[in-house]
C-alpha atoms as a PDB file:
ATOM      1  CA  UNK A   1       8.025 -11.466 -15.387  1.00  0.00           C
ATOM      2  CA  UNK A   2       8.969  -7.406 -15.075  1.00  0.00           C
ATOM      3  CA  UNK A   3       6.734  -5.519 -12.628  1.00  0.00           C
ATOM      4  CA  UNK A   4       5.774  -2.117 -14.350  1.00  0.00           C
ATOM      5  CA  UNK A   5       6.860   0.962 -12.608  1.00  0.00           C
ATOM      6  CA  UNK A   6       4.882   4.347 -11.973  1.00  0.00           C
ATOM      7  CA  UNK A   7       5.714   6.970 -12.153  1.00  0.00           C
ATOM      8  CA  UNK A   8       5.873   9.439  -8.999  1.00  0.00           C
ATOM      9  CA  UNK A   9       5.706  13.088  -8.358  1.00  0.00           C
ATOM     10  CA  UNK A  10       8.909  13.363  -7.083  1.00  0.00           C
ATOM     11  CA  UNK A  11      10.617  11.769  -9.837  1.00  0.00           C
ATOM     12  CA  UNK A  12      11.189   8.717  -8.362  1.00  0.00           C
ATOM     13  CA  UNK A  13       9.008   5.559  -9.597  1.00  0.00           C
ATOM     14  CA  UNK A  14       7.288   2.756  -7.514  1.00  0.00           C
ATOM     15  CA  UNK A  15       7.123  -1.185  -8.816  1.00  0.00           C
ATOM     16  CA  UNK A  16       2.918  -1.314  -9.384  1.00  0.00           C
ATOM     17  CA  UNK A  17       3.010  -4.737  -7.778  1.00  0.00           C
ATOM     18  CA  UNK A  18       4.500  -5.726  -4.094  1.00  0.00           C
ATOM     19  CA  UNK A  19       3.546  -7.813  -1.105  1.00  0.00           C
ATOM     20  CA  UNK A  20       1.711  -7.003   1.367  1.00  0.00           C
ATOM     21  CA  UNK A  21       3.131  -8.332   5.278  1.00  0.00           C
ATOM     22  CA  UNK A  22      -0.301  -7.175   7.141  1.00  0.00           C
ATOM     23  CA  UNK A  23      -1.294 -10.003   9.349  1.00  0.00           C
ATOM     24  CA  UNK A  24       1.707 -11.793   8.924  1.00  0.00           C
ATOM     25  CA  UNK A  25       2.893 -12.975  12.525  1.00  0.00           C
ATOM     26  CA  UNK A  26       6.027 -11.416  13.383  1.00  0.00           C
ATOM     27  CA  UNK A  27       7.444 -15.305  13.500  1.00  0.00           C
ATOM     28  CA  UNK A  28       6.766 -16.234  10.008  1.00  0.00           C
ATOM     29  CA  UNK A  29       7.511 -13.193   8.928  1.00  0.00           C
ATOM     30  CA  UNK A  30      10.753 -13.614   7.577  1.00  0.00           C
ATOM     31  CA  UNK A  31       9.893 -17.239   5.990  1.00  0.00           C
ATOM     32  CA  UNK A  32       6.859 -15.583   4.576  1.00  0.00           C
ATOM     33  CA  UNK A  33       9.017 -12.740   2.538  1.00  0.00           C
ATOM     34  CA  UNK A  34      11.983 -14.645   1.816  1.00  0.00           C
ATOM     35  CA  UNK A  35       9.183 -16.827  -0.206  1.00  0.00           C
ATOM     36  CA  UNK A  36       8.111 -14.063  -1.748  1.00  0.00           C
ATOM     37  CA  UNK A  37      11.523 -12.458  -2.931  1.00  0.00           C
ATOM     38  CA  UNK A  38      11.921 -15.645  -4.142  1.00  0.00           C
ATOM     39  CA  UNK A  39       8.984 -15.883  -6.384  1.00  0.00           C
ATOM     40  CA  UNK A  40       9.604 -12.707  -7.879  1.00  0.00           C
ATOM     41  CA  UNK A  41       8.740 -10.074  -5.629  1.00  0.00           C
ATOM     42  CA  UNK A  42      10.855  -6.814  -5.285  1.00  0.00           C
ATOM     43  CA  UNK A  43       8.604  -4.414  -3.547  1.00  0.00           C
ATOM     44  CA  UNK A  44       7.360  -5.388  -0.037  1.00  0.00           C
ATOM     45  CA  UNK A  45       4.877  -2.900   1.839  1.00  0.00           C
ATOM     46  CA  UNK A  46       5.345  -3.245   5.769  1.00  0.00           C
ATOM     47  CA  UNK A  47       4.127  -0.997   8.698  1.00  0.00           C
ATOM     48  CA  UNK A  48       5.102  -0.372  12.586  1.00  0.00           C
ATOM     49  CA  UNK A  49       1.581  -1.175  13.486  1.00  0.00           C
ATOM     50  CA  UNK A  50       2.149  -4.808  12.093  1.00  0.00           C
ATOM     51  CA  UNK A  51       5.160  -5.727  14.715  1.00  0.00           C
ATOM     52  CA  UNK A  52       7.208  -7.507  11.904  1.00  0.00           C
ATOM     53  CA  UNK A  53       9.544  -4.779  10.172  1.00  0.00           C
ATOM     54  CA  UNK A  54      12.214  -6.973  12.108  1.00  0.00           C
ATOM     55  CA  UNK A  55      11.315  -9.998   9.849  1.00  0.00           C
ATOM     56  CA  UNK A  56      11.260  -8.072   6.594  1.00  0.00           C
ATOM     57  CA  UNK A  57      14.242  -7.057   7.490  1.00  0.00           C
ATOM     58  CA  UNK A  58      15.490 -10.362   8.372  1.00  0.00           C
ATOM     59  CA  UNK A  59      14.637 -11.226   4.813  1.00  0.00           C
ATOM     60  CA  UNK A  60      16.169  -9.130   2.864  1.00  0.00           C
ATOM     61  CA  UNK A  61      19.304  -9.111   4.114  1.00  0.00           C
ATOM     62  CA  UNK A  62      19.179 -13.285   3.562  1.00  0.00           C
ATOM     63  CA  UNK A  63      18.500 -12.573   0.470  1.00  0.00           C
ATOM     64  CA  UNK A  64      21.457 -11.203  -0.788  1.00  0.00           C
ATOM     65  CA  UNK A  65      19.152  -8.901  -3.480  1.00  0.00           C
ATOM     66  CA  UNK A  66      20.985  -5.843  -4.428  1.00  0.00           C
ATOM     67  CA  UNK A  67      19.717  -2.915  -2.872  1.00  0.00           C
ATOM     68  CA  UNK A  68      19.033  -0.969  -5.835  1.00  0.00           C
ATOM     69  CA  UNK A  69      16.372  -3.728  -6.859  1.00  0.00           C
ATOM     70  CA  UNK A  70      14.224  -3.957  -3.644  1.00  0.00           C
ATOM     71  CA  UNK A  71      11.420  -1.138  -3.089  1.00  0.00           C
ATOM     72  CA  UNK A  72      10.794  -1.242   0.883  1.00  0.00           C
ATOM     73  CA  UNK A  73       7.516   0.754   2.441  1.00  0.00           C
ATOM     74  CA  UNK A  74       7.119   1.373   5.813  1.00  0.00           C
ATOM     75  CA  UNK A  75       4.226   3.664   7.870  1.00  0.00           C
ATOM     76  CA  UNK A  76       4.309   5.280  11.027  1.00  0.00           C
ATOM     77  CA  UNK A  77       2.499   3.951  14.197  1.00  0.00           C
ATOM     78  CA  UNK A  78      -0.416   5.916  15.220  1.00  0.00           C
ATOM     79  CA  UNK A  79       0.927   6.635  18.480  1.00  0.00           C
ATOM     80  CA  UNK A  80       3.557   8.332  16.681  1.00  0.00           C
ATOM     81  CA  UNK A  81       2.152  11.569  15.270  1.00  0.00           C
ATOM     82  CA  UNK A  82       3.645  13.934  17.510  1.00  0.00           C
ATOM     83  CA  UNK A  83       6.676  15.137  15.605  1.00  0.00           C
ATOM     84  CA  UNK A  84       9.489  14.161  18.714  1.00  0.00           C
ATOM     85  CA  UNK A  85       8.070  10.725  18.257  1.00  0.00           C
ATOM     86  CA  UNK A  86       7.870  10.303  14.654  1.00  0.00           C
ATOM     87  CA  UNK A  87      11.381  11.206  14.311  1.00  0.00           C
ATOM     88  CA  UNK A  88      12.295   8.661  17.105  1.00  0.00           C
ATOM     89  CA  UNK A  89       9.558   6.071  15.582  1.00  0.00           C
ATOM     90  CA  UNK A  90      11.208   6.376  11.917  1.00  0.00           C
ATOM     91  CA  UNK A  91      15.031   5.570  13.472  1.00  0.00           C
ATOM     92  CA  UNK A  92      13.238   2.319  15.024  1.00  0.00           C
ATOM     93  CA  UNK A  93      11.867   1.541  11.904  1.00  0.00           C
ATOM     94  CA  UNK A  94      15.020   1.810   9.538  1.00  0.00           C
ATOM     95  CA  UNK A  95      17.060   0.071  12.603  1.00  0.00           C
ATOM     96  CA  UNK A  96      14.671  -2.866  12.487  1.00  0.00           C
ATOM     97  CA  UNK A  97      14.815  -3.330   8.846  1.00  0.00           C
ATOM     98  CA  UNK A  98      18.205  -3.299   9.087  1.00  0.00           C
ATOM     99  CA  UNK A  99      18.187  -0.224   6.810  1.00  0.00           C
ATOM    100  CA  UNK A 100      19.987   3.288   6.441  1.00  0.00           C
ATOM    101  CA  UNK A 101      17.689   4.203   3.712  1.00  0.00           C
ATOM    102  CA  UNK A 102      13.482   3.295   2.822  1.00  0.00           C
ATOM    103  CA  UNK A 103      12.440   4.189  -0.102  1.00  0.00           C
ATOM    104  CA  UNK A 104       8.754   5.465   0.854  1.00  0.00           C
ATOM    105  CA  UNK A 105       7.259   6.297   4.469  1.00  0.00           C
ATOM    106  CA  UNK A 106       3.859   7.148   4.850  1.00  0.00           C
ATOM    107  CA  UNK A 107       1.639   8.107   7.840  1.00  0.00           C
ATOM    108  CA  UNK A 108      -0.752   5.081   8.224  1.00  0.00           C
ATOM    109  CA  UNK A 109      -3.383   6.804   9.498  1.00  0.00           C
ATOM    110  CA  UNK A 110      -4.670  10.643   9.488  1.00  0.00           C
ATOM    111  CA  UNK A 111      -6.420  10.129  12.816  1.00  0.00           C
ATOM    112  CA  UNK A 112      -8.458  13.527  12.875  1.00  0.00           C
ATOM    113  CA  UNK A 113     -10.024  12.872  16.437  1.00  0.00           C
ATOM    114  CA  UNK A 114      -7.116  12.512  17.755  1.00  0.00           C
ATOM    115  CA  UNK A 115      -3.950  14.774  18.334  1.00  0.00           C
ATOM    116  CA  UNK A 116      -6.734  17.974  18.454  1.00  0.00           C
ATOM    117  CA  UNK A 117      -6.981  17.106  14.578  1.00  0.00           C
ATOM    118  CA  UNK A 118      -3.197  17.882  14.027  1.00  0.00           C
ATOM    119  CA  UNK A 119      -1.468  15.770  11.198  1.00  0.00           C
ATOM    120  CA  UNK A 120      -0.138  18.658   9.181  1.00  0.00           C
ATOM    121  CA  UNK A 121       2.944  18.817  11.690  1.00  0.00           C
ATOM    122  CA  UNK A 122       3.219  14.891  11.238  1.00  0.00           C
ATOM    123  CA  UNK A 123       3.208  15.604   7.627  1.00  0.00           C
ATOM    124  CA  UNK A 124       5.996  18.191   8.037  1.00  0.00           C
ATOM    125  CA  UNK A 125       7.708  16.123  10.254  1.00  0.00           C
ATOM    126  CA  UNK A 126       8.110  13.221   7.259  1.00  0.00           C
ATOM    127  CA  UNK A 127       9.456  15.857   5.394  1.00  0.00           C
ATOM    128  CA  UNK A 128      12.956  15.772   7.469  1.00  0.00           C
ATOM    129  CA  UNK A 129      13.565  12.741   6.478  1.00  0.00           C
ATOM    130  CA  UNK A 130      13.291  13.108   2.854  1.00  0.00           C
ATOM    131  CA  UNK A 131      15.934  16.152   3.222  1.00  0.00           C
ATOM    132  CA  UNK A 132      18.554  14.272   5.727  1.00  0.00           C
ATOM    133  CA  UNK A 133      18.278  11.765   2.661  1.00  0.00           C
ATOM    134  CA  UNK A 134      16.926   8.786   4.690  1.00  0.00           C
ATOM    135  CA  UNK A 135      13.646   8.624   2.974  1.00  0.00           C
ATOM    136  CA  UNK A 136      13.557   8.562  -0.985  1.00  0.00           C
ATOM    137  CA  UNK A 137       9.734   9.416  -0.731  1.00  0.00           C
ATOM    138  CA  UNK A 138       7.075   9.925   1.811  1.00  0.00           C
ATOM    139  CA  UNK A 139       3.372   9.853   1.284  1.00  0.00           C
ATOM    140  CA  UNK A 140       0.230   8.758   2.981  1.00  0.00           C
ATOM    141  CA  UNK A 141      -2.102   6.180   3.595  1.00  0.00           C
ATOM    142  CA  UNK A 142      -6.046   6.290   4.355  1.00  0.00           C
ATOM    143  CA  UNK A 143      -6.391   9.727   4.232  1.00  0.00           C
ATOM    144  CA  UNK A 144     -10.116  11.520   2.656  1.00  0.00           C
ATOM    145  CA  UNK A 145     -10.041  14.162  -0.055  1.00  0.00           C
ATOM    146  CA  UNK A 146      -9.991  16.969   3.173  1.00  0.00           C
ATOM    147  CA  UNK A 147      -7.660  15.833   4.634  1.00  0.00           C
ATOM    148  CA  UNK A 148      -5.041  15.625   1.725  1.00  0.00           C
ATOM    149  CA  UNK A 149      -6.420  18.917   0.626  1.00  0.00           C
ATOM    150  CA  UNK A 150      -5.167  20.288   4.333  1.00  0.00           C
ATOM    151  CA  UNK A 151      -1.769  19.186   4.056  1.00  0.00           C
ATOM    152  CA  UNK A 152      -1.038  20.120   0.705  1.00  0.00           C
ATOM    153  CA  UNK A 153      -2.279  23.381   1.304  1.00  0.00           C
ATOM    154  CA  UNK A 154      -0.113  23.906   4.700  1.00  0.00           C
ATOM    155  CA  UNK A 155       2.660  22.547   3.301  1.00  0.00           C
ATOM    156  CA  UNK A 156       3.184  23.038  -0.396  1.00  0.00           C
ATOM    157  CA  UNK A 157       4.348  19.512  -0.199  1.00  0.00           C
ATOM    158  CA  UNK A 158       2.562  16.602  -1.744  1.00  0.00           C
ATOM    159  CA  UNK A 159       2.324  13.176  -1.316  1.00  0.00           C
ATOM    160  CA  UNK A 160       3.682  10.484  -3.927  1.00  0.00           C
ATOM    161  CA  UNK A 161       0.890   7.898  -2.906  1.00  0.00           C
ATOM    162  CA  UNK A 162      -2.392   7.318  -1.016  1.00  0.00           C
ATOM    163  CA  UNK A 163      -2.083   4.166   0.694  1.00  0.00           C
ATOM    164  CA  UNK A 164      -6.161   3.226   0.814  1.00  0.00           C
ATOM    165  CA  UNK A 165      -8.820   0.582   0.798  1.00  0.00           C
ATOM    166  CA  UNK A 166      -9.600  -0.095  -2.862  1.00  0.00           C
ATOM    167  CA  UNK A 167     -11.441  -3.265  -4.167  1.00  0.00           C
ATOM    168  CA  UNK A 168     -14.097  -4.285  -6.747  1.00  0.00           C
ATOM    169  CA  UNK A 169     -17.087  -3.731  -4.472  1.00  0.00           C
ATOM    170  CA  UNK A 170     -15.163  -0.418  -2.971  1.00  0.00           C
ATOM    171  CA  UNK A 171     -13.779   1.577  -5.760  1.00  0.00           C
ATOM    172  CA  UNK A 172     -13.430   4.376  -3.384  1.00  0.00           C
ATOM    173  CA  UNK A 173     -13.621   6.870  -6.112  1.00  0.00           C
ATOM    174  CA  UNK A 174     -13.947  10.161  -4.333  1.00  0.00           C
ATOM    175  CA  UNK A 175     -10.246   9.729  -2.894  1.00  0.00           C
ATOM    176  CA  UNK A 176      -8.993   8.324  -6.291  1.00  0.00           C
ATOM    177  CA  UNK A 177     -10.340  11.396  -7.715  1.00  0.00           C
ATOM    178  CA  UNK A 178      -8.617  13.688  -5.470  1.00  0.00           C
ATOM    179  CA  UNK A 179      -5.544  11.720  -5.138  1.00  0.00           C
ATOM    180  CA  UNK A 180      -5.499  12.536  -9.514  1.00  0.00           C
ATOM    181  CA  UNK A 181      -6.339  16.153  -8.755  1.00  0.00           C
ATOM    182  CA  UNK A 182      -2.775  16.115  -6.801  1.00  0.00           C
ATOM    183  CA  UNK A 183      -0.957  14.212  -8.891  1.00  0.00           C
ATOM    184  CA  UNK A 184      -0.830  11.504  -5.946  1.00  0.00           C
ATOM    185  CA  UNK A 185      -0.816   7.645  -7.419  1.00  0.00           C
ATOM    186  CA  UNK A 186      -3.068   5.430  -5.692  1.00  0.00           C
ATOM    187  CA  UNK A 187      -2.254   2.351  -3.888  1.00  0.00           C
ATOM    188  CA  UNK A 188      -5.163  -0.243  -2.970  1.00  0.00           C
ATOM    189  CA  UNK A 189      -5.170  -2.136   0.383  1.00  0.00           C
ATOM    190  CA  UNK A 190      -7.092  -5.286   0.326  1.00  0.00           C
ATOM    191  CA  UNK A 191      -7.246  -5.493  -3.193  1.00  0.00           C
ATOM    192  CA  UNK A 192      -9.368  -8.446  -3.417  1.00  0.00           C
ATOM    193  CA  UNK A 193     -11.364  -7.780  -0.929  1.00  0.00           C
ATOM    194  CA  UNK A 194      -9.770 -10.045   1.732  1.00  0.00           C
ATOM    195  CA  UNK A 195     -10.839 -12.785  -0.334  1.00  0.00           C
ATOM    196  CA  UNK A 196     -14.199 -12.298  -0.827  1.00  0.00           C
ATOM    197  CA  UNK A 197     -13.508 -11.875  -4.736  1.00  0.00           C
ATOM    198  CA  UNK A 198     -13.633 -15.476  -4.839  1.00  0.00           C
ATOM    199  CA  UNK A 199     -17.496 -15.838  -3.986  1.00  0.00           C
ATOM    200  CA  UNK A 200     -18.909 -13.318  -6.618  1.00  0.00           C
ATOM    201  CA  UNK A 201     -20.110 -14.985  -9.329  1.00  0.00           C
ATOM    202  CA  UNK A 202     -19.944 -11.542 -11.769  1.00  0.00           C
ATOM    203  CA  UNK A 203     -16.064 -11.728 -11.148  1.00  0.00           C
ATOM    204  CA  UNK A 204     -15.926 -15.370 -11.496  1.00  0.00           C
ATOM    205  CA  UNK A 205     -17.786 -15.593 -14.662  1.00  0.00           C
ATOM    206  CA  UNK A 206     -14.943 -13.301 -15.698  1.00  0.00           C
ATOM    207  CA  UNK A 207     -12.194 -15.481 -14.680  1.00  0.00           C
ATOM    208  CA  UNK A 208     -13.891 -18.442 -16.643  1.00  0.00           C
ATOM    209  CA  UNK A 209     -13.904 -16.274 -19.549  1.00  0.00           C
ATOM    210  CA  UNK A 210     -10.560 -15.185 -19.400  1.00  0.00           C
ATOM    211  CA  UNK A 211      -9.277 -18.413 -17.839  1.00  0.00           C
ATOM    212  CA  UNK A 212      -7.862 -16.968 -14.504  1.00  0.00           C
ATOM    213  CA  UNK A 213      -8.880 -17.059 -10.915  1.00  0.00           C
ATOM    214  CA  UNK A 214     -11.191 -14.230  -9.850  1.00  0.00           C
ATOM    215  CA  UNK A 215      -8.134 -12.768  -7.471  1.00  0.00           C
ATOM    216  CA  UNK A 216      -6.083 -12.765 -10.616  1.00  0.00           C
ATOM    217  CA  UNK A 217      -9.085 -11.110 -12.327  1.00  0.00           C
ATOM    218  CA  UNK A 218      -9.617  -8.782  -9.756  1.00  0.00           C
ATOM    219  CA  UNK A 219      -5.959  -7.421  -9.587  1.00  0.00           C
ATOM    220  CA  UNK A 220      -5.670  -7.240 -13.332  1.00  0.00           C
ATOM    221  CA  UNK A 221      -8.744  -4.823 -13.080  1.00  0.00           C
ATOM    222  CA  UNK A 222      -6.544  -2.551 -10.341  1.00  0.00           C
ATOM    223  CA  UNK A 223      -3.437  -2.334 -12.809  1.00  0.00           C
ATOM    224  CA  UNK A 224      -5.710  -1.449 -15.831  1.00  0.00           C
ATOM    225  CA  UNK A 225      -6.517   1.364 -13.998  1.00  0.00           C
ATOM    226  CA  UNK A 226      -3.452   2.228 -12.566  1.00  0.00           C
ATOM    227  CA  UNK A 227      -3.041   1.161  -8.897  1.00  0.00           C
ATOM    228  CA  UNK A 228      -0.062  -0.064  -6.824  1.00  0.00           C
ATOM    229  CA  UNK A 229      -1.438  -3.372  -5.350  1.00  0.00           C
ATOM    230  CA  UNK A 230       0.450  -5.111  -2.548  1.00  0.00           C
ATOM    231  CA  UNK A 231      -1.729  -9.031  -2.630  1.00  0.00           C
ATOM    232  CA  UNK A 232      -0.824 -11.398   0.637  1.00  0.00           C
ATOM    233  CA  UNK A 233      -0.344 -14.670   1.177  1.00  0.00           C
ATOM    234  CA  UNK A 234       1.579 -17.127   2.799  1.00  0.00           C
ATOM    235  CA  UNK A 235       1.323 -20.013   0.461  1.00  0.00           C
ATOM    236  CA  UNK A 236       4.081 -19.766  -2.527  1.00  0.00           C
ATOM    237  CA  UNK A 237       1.229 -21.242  -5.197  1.00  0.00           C
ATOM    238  CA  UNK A 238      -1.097 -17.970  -4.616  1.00  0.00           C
ATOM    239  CA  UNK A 239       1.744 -15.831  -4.697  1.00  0.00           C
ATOM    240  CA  UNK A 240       2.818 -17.025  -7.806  1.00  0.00           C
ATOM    241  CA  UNK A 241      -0.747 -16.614  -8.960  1.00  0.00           C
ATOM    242  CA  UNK A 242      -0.828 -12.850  -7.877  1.00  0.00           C
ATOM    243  CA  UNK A 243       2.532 -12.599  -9.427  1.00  0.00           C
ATOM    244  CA  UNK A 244       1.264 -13.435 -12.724  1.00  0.00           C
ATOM    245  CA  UNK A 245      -0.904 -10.991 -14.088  1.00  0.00           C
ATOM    246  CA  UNK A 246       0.775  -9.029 -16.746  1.00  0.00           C
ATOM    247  CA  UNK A 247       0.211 -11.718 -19.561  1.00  0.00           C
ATOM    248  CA  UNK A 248      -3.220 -11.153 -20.121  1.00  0.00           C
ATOM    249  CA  UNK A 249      -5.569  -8.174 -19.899  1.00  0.00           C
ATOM    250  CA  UNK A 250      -9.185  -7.594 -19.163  1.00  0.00           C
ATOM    251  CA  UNK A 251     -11.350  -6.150 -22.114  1.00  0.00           C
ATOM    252  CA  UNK A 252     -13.548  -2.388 -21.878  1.00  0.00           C
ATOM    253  CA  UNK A 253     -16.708  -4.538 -21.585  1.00  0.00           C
ATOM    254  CA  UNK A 254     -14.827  -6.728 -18.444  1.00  0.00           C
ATOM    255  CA  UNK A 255     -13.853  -3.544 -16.671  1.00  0.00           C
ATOM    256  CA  UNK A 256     -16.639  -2.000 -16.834  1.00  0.00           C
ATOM    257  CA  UNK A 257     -18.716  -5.177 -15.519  1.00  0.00           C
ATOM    258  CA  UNK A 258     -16.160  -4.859 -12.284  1.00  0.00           C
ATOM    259  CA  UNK A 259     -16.747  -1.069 -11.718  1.00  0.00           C
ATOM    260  CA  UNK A 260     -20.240  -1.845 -11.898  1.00  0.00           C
ATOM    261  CA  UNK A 261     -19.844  -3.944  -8.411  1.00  0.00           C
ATOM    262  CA  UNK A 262     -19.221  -1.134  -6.549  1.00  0.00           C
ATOM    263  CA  UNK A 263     -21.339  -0.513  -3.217  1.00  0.00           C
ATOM    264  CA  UNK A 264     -19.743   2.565  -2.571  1.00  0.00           C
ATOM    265  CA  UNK A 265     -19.337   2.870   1.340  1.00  0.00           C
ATOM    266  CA  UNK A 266     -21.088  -0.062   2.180  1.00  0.00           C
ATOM    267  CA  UNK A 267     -18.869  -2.308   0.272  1.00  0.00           C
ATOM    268  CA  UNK A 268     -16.213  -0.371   2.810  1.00  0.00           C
ATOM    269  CA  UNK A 269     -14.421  -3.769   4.794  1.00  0.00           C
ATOM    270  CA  UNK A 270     -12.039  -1.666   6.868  1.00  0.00           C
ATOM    271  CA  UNK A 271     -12.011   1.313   9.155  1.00  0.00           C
ATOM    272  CA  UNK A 272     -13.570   4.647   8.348  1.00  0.00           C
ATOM    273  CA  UNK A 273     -10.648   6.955   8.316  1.00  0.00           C
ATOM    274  CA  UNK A 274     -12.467  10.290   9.455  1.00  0.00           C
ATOM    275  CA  UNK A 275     -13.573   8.097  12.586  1.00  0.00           C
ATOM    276  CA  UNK A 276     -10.763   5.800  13.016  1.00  0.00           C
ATOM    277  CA  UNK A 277      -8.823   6.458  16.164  1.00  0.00           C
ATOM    278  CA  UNK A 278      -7.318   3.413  17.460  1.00  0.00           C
ATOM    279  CA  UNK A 279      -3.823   3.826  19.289  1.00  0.00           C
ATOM    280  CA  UNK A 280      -2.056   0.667  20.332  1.00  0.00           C
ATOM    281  CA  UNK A 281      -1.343   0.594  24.061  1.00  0.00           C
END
């Protein structure tokens, strides 16, 4: 099965569908991954915050995959933001993975309540290493229309993606909107909802009809309209099932049945990102 690529603003292009290591332990980690290489995966979407870059790491050097084939995210810790400790956060990161080169960074969080509201000189900060040629890419994640309008405007320097909660029942359209406006490509956290696809009976009337499972249904509606998805698991049937989703494709009348179960923000299952301010001690 070949993974379509996006394109990005920089030039560079993105594989629209990787694994997601949130949650993973830092112990099975490296199991998890090398399970997931081995199914098909080539794009794997880590984060400090997540205390496993080590096992990702671990992974793909096991592996023995060519470099040039594997597309490795990573996003800096919140505690990170000031630009001294970004710079010394990102050389953890890249040691950990085992790395001398990621291809995209992003800041995980904006945090506006926190660092007096500063994040443009985090953003600049990313920028470095992009130019010292240890970052192909750098972009963000979770951040609201504002605050991408602030650093683009400060900066002249714009994101390749948006790295936010997107799912059937949270289309988050206001930041996919702006994110277009930019030329930024979206990718969608939780893109099933952690799960919770499963129980809607619209969806799973869908997945009858198409004869798939309502995740598979639900991630086939994010690639129809153009998201990077990153689906976890740690059992090698569902990733194979997540895996398999570009031999079918949802009709108009399907798709618009799914943006139809949109709540807007109380469909939200994660953090707020204009209030969200957690730093890990």
């Amino acid at each position: 099965m070949t993974v379509p690529r996006i394109e990005l603003i920089n030039g560079t292009s993105i594989p629209q569908l990787g694994f997601g290591v949130a949650q993973v332990s830092p112990e099975d980690t490296a199991d998890t991954v090398r399970k997931a290489l081995e199914v098909g995966y080539r794009h794997i979407d880590t984060a400090q915050m997540y205390e496993n870059e080590a096992g990702v790491g671990e992974a793909i050097r096991a592996a023995g995959i060519p470099r040039d084939e594997l597309y490795i995210t990573s996003k800096l810790n919140t505690g990170f933001h000031r630009p001294e400790d970004a710079r010394v956060g990102f050389g953890e990161t890249l040691e950990r993975l085992g790395l001398d080169r990621i291809d995209l960074f992003l800041i995980h969080w904006p945090m506006p309540t926190q660092y007096d509201g500063d994040f443009v000189s985090t953003w600049k900060t990313l920028g470095e290493f992009v130019e010292d040629g240890r970052a192909a890419s750098i972009g963000v994640s979770n951040f609201q229309p504002d605050h991408l309008d602030k650093i683009v405007a400060e900066t002249g320097v714009v994101p390749v993606v948006n790295q936010v909660e997107v799912h059937p029942f949270f289309a988050n359209e206001g930041v996919r909107s702006a994110n277009a406006k930019h030329g930024v490509v979206t990718e969608a956290w939780s893109p099933i909802a952690q799960g919770t696809v499963s129980d809607d009976d619209t969806i799973g009337e869908i997945a009858t009809l198409v004869g798939r499972s309502p995740a598979q249904v639900a991630l086939r509606w994010h690639i129809q309209r153009g998201d990077v998805i990153f689906p976890k698991s740690t059992k090698v049937e569902r990733m194979k099932q997540n895996f398999e989703i570009f031999d079918f494709e949802l009709s108009p009348n399907a798709m618009s049945t799914l943006d139809e179960l949109d709540r807007g923000e109380a469909g939200r299952l994660g953090p707020n990102p204009d209030v969200f301010d957690y730093i890990p001690s």
